[in-house]
PDB file of N, CA and C in Angstrom:
ATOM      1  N   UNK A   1     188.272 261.821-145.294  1.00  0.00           N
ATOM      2  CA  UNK A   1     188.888 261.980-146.590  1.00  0.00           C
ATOM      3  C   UNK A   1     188.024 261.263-147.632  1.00  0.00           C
ATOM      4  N   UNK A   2     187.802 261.824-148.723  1.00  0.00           N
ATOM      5  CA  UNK A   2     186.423 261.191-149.702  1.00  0.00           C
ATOM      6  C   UNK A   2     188.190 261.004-150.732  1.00  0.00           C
ATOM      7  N   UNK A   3     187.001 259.792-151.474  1.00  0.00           N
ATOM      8  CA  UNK A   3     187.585 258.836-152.587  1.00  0.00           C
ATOM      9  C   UNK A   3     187.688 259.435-153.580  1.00  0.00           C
ATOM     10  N   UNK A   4     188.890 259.843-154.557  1.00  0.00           N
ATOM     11  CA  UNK A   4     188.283 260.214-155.775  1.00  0.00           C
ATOM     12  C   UNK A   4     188.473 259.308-156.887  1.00  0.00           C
ATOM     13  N   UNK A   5     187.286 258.952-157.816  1.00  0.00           N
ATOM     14  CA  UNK A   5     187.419 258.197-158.086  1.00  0.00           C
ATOM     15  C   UNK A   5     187.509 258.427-159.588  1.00  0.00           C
ATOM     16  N   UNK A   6     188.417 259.518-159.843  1.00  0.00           N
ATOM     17  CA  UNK A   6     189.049 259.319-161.113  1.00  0.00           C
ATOM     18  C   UNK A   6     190.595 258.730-161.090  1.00  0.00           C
ATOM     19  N   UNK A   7     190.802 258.919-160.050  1.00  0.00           N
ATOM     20  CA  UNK A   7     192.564 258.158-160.034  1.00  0.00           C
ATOM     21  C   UNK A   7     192.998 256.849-160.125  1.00  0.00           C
ATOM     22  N   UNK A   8     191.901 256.095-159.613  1.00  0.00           N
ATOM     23  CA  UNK A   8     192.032 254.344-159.620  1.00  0.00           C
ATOM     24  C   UNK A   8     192.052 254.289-160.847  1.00  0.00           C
ATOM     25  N   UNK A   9     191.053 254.749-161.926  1.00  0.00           N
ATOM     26  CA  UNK A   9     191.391 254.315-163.250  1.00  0.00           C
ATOM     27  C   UNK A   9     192.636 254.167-163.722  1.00  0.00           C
ATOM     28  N   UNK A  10     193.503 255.463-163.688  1.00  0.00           N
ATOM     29  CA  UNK A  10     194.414 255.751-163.775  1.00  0.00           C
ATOM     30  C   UNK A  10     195.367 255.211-163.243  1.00  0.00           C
ATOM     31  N   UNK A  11     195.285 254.554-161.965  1.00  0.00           N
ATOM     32  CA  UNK A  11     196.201 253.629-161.908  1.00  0.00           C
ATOM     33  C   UNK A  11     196.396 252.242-162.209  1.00  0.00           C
ATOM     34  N   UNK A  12     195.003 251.646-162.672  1.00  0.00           N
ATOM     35  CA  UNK A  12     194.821 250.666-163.411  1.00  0.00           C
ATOM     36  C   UNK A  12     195.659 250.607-164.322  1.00  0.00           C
ATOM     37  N   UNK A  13     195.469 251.683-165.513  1.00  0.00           N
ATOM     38  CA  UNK A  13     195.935 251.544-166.590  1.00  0.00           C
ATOM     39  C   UNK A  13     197.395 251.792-166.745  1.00  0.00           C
ATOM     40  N   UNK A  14     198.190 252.415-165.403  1.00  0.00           N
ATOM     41  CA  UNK A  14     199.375 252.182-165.537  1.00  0.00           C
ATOM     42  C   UNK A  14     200.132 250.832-165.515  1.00  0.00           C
ATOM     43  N   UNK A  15     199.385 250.207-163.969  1.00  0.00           N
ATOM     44  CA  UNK A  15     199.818 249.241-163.945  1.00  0.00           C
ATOM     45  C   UNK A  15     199.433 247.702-165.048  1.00  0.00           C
ATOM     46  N   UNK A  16     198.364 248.312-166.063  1.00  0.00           N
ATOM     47  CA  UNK A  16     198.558 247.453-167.378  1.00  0.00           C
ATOM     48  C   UNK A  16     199.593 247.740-168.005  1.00  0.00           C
ATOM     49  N   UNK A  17     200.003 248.769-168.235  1.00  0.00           N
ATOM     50  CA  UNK A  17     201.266 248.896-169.090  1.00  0.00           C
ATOM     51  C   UNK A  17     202.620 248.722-168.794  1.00  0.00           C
ATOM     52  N   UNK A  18     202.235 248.832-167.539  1.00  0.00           N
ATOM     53  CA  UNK A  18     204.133 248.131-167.016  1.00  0.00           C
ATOM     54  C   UNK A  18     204.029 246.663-167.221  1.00  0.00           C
ATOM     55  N   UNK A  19     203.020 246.140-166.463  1.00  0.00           N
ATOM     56  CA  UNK A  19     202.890 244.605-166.834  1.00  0.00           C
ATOM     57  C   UNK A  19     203.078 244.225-168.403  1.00  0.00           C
ATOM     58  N   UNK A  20     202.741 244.917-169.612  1.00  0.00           N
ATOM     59  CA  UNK A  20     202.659 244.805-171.176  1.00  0.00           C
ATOM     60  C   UNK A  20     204.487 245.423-171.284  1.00  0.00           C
ATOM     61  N   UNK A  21     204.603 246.447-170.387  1.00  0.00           N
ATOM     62  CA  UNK A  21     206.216 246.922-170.782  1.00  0.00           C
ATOM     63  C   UNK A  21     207.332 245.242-170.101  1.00  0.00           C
ATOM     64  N   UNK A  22     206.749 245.128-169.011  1.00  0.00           N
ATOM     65  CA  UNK A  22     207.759 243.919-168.605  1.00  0.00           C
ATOM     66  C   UNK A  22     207.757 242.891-169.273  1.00  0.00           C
ATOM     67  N   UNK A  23     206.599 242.317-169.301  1.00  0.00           N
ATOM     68  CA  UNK A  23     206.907 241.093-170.432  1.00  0.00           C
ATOM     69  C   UNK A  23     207.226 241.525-172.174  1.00  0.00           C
ATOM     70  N   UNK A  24     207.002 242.408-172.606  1.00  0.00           N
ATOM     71  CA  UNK A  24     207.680 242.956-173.609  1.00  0.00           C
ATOM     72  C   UNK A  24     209.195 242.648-173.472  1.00  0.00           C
ATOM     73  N   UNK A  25     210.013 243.184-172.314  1.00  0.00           N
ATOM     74  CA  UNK A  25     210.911 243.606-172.136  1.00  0.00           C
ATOM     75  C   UNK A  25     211.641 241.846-171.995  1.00  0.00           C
ATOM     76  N   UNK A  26     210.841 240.890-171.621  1.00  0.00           N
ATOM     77  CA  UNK A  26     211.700 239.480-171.571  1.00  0.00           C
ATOM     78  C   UNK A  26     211.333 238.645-172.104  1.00  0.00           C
ATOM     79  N   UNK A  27     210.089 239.343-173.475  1.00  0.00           N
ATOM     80  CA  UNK A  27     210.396 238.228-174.497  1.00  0.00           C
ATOM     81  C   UNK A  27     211.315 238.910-175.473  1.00  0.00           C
ATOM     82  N   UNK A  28     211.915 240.018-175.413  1.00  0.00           N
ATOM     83  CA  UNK A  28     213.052 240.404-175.970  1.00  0.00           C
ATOM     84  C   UNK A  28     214.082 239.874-176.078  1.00  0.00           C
ATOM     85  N   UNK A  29     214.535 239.757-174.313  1.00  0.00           N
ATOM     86  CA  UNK A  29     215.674 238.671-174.041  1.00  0.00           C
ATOM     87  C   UNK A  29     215.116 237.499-174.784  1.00  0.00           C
ATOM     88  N   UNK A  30     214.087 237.040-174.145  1.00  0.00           N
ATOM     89  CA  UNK A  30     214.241 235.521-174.380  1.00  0.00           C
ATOM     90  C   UNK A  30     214.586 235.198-176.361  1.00  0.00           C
ATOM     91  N   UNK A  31     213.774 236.143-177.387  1.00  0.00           N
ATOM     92  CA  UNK A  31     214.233 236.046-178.595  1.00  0.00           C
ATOM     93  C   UNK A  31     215.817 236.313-178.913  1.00  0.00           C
ATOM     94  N   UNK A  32     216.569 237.145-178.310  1.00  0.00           N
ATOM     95  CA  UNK A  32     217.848 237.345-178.084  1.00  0.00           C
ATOM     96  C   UNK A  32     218.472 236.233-177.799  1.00  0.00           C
ATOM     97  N   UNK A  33     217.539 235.595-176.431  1.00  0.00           N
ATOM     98  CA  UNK A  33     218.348 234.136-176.214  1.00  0.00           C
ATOM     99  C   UNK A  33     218.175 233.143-177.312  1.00  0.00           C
ATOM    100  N   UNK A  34     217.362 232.936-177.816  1.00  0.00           N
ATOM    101  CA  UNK A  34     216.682 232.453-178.604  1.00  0.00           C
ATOM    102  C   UNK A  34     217.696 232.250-180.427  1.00  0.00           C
ATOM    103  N   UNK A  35     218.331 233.722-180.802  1.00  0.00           N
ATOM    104  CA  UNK A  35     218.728 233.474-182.172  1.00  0.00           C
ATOM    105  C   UNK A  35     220.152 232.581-181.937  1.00  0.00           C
ATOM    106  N   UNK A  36     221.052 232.326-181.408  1.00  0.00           N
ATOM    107  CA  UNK A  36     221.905 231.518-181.552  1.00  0.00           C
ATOM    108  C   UNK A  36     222.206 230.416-181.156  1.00  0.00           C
ATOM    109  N   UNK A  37     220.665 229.891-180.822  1.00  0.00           N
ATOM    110  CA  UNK A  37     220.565 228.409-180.743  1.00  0.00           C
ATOM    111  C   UNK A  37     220.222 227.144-181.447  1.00  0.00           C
ATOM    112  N   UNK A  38     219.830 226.270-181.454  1.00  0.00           N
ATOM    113  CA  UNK A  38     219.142 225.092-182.152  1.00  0.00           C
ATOM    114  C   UNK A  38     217.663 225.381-182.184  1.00  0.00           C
ATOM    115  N   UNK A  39     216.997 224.083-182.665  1.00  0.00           N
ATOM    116  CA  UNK A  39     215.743 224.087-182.903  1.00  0.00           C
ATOM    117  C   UNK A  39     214.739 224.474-181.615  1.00  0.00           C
ATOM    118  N   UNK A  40     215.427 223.643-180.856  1.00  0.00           N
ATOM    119  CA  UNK A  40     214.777 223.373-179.507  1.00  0.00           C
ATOM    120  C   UNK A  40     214.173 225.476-179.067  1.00  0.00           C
ATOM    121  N   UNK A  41     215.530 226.453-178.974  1.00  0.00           N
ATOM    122  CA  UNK A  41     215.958 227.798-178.650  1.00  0.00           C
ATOM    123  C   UNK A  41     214.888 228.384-179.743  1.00  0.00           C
ATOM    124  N   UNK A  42     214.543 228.224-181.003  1.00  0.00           N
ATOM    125  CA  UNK A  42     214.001 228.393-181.813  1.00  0.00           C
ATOM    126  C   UNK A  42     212.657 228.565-181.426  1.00  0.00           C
ATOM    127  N   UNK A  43     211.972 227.484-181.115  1.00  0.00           N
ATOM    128  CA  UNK A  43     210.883 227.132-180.391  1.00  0.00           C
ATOM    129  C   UNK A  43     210.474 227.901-179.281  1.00  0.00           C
ATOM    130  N   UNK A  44     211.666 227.660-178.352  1.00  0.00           N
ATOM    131  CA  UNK A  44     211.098 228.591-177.114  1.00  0.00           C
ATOM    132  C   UNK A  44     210.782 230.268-176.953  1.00  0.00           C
ATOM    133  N   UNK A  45     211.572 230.194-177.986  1.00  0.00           N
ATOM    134  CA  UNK A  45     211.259 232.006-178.373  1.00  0.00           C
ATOM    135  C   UNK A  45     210.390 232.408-179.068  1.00  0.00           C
ATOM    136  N   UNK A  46     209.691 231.421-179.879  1.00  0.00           N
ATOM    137  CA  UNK A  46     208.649 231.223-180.992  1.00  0.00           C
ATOM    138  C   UNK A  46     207.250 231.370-179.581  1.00  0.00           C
ATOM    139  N   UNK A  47     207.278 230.348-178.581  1.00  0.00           N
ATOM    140  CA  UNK A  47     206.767 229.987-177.807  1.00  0.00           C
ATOM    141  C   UNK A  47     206.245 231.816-177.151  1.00  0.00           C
ATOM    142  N   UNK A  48     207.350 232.420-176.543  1.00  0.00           N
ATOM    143  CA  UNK A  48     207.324 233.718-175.812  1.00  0.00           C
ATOM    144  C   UNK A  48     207.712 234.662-176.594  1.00  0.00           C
ATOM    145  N   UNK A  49     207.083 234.783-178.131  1.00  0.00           N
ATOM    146  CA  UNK A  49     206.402 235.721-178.981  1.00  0.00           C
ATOM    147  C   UNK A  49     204.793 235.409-179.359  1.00  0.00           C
ATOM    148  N   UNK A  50     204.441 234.128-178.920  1.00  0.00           N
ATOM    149  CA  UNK A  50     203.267 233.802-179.408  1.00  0.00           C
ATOM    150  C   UNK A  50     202.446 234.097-177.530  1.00  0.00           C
ATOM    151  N   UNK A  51     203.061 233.791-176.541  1.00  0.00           N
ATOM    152  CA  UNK A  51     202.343 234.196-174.961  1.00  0.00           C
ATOM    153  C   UNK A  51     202.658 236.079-175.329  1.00  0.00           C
ATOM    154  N   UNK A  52     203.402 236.540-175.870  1.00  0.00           N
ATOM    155  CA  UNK A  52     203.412 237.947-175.725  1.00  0.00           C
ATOM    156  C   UNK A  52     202.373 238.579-176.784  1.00  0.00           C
ATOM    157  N   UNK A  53     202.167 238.457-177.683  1.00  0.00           N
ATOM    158  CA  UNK A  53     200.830 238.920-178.676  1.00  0.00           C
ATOM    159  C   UNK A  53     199.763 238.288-178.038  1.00  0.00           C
ATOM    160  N   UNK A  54     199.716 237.264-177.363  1.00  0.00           N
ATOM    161  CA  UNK A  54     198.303 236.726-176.969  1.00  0.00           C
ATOM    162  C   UNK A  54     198.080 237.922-175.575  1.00  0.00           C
ATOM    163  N   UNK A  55     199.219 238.101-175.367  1.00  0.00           N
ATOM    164  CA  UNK A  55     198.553 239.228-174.076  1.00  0.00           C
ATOM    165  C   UNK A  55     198.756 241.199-174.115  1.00  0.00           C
ATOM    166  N   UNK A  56     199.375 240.730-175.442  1.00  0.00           N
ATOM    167  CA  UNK A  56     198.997 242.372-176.004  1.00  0.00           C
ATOM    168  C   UNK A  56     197.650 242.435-176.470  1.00  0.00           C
ATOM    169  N   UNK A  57     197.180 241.310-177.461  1.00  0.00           N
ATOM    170  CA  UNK A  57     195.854 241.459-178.179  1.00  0.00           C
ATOM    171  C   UNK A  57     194.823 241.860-176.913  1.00  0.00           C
ATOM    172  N   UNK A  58     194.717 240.937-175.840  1.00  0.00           N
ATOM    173  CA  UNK A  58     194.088 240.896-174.688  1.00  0.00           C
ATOM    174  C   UNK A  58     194.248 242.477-174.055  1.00  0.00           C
ATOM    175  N   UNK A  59     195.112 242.592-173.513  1.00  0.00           N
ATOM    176  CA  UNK A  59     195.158 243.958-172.729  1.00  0.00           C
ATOM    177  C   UNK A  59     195.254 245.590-173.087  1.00  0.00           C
ATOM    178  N   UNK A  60     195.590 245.614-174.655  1.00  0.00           N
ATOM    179  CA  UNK A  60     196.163 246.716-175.212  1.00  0.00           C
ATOM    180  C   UNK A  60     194.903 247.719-174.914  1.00  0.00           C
ATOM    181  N   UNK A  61     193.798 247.346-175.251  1.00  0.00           N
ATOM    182  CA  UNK A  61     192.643 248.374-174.828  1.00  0.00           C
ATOM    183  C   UNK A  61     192.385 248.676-173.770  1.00  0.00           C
ATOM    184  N   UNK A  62     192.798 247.911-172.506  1.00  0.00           N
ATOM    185  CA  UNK A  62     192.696 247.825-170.990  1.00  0.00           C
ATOM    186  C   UNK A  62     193.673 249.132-170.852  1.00  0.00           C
ATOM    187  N   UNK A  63     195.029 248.933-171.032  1.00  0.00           N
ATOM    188  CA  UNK A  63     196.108 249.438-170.818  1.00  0.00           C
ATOM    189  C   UNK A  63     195.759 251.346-171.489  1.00  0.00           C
ATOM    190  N   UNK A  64     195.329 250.968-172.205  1.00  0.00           N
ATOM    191  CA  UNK A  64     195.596 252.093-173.017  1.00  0.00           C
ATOM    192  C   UNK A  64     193.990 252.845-172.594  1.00  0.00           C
ATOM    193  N   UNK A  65     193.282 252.786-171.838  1.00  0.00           N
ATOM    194  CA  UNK A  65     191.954 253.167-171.425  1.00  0.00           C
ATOM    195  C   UNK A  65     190.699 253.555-172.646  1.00  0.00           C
ATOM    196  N   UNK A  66     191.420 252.696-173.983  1.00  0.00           N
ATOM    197  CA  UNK A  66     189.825 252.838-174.735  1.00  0.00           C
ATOM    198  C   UNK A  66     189.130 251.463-174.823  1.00  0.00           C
ATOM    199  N   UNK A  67     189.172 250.818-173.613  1.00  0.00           N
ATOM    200  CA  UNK A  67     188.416 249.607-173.645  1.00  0.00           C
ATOM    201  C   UNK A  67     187.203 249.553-172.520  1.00  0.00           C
ATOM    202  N   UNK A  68     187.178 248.413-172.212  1.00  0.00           N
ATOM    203  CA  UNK A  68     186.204 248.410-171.030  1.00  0.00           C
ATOM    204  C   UNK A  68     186.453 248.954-170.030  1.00  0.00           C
ATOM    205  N   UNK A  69     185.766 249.727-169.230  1.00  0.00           N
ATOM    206  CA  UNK A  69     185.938 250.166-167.696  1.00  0.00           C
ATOM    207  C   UNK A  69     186.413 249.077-166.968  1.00  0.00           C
ATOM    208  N   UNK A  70     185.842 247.993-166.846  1.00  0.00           N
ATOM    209  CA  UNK A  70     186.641 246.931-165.585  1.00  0.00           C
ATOM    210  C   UNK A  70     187.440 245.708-166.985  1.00  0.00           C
ATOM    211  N   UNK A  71     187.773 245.020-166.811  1.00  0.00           N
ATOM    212  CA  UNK A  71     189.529 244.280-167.430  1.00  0.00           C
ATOM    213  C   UNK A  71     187.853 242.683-167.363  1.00  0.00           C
ATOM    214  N   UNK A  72     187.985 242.082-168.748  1.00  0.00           N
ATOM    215  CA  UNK A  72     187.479 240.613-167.660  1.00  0.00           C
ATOM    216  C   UNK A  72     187.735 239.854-167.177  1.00  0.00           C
ATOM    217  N   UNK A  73     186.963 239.020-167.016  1.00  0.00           N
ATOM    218  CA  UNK A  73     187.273 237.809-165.682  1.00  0.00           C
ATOM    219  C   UNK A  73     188.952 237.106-165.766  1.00  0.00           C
ATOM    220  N   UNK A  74     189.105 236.827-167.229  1.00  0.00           N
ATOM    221  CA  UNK A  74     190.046 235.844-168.028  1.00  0.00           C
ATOM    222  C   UNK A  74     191.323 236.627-168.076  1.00  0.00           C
ATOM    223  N   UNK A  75     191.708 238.140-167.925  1.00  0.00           N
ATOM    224  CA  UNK A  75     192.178 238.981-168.440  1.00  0.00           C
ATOM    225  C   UNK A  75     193.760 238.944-167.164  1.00  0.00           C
ATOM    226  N   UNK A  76     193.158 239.359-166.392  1.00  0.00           N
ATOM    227  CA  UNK A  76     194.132 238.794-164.882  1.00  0.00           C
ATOM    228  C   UNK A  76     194.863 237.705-165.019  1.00  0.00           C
ATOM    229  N   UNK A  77     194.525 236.402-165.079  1.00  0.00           N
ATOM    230  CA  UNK A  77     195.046 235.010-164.704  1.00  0.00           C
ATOM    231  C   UNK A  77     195.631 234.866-166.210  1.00  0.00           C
ATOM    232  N   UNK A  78     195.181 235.224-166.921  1.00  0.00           N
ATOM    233  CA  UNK A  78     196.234 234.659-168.430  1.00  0.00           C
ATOM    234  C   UNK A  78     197.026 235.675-168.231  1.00  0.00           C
ATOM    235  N   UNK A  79     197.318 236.806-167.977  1.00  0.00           N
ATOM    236  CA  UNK A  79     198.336 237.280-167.788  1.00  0.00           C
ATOM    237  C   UNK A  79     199.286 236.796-166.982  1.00  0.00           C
ATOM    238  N   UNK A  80     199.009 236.568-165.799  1.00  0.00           N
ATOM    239  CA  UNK A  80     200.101 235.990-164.032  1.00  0.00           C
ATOM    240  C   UNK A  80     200.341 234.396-164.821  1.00  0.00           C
ATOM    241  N   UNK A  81     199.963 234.334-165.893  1.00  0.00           N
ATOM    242  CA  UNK A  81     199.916 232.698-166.749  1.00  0.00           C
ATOM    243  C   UNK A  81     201.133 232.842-167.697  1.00  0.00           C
ATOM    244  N   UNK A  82     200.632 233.833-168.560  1.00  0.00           N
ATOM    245  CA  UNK A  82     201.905 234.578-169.511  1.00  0.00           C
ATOM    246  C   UNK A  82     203.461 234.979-168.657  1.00  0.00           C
ATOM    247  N   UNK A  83     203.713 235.674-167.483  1.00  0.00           N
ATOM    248  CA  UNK A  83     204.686 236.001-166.715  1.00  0.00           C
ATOM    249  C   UNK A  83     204.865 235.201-165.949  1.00  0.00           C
ATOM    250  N   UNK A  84     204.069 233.817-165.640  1.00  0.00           N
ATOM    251  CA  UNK A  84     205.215 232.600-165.381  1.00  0.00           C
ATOM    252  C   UNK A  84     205.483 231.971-166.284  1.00  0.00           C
ATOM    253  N   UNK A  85     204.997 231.918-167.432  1.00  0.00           N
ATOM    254  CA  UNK A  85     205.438 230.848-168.437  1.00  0.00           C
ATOM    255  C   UNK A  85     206.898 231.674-169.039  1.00  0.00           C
ATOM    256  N   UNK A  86     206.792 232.905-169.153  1.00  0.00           N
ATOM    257  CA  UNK A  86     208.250 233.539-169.535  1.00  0.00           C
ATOM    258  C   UNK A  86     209.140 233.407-168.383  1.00  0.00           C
ATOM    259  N   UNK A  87     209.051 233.379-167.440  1.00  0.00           N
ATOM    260  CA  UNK A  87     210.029 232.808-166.150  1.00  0.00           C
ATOM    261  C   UNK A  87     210.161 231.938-166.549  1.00  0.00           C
ATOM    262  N   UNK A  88     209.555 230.289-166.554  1.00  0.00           N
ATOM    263  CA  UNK A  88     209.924 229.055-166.911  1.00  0.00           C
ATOM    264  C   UNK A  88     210.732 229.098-167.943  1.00  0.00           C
ATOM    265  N   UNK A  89     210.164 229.581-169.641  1.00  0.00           N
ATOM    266  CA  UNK A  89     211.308 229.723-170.138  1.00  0.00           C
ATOM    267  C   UNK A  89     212.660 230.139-170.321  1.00  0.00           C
ATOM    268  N   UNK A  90     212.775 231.170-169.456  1.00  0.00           N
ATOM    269  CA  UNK A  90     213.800 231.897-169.088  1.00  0.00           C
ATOM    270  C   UNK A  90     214.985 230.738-168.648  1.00  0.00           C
ATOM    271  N   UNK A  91     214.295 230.077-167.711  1.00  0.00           N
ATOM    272  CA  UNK A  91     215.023 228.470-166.710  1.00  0.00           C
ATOM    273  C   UNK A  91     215.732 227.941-168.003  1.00  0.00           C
ATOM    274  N   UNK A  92     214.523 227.847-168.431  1.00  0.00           N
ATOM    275  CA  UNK A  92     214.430 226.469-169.376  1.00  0.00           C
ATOM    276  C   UNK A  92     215.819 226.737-170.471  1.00  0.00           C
ATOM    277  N   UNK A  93     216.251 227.891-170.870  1.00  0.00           N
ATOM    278  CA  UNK A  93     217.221 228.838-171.579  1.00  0.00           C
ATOM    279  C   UNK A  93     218.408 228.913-170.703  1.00  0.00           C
ATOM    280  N   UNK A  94     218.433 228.885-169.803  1.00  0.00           N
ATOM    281  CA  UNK A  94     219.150 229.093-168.590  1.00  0.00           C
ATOM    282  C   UNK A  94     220.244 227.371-168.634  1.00  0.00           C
ATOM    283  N   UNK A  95     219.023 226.795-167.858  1.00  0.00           N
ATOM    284  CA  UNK A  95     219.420 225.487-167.950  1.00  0.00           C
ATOM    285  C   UNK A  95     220.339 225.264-169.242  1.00  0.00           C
ATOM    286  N   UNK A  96     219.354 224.970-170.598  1.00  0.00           N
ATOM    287  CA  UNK A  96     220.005 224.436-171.716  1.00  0.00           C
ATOM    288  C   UNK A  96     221.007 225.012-172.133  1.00  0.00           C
ATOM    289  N   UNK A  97     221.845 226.058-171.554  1.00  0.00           N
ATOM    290  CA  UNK A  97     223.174 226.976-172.055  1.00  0.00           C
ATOM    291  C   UNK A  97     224.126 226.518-170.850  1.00  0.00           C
ATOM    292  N   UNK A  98     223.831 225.655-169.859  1.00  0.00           N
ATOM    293  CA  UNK A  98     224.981 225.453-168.995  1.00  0.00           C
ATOM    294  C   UNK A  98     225.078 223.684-169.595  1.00  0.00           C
ATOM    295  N   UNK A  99     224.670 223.206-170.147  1.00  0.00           N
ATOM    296  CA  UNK A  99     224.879 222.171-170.814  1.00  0.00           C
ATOM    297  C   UNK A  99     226.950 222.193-171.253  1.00  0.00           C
TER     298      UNK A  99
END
């Protein structure tokens, strides 16, 4: 069975955009969590709108296939960086509402 190797692209670039659709999708929540709190809630949502543009700016050309053929070095790990730091906050939101 031969490789074809127009499909990997293609699945690259899906799986950039689910990764850009998921964390989209929970810094939503987290700003949601975010408007009817204090300063602190303020912050953290401030926090996971500022990790979510830092990894749209980064990936949007990846995702969307008018960028580079391969993603770089940095492009991977600040992301799996970005989707734990929105988990943590998530806690961190979590936590401070059972107060």
């Amino acid at each position: 069975m031969t490789r074809d190797p127009g499909l990997q692209p293609e699945r690259t670039r899906l799986a950039w955009r689910r990764t850009l659709l998921s964390l989209t999708a929970v810094t939503v929540l987290e700003v949601r969590l975010s408007l009817g709190g204090g300063t602190v809630d303020a912050l953290l949502g401030g926090v996971a709108v500022l990790g979510w543009l830092a990894i749209l700016l980064i990936t949007w050309r990846r995702a969307t296939g008018t960028g580079l053929r391969r993603a770089p070095r940095w492009a991977l790990p600040l992301t799996a960086l970005a989707a734990a730091g929105s988990a943590l906050l998530g806690v961190l939101h979590v936590l401070g509402g059972l107060r």
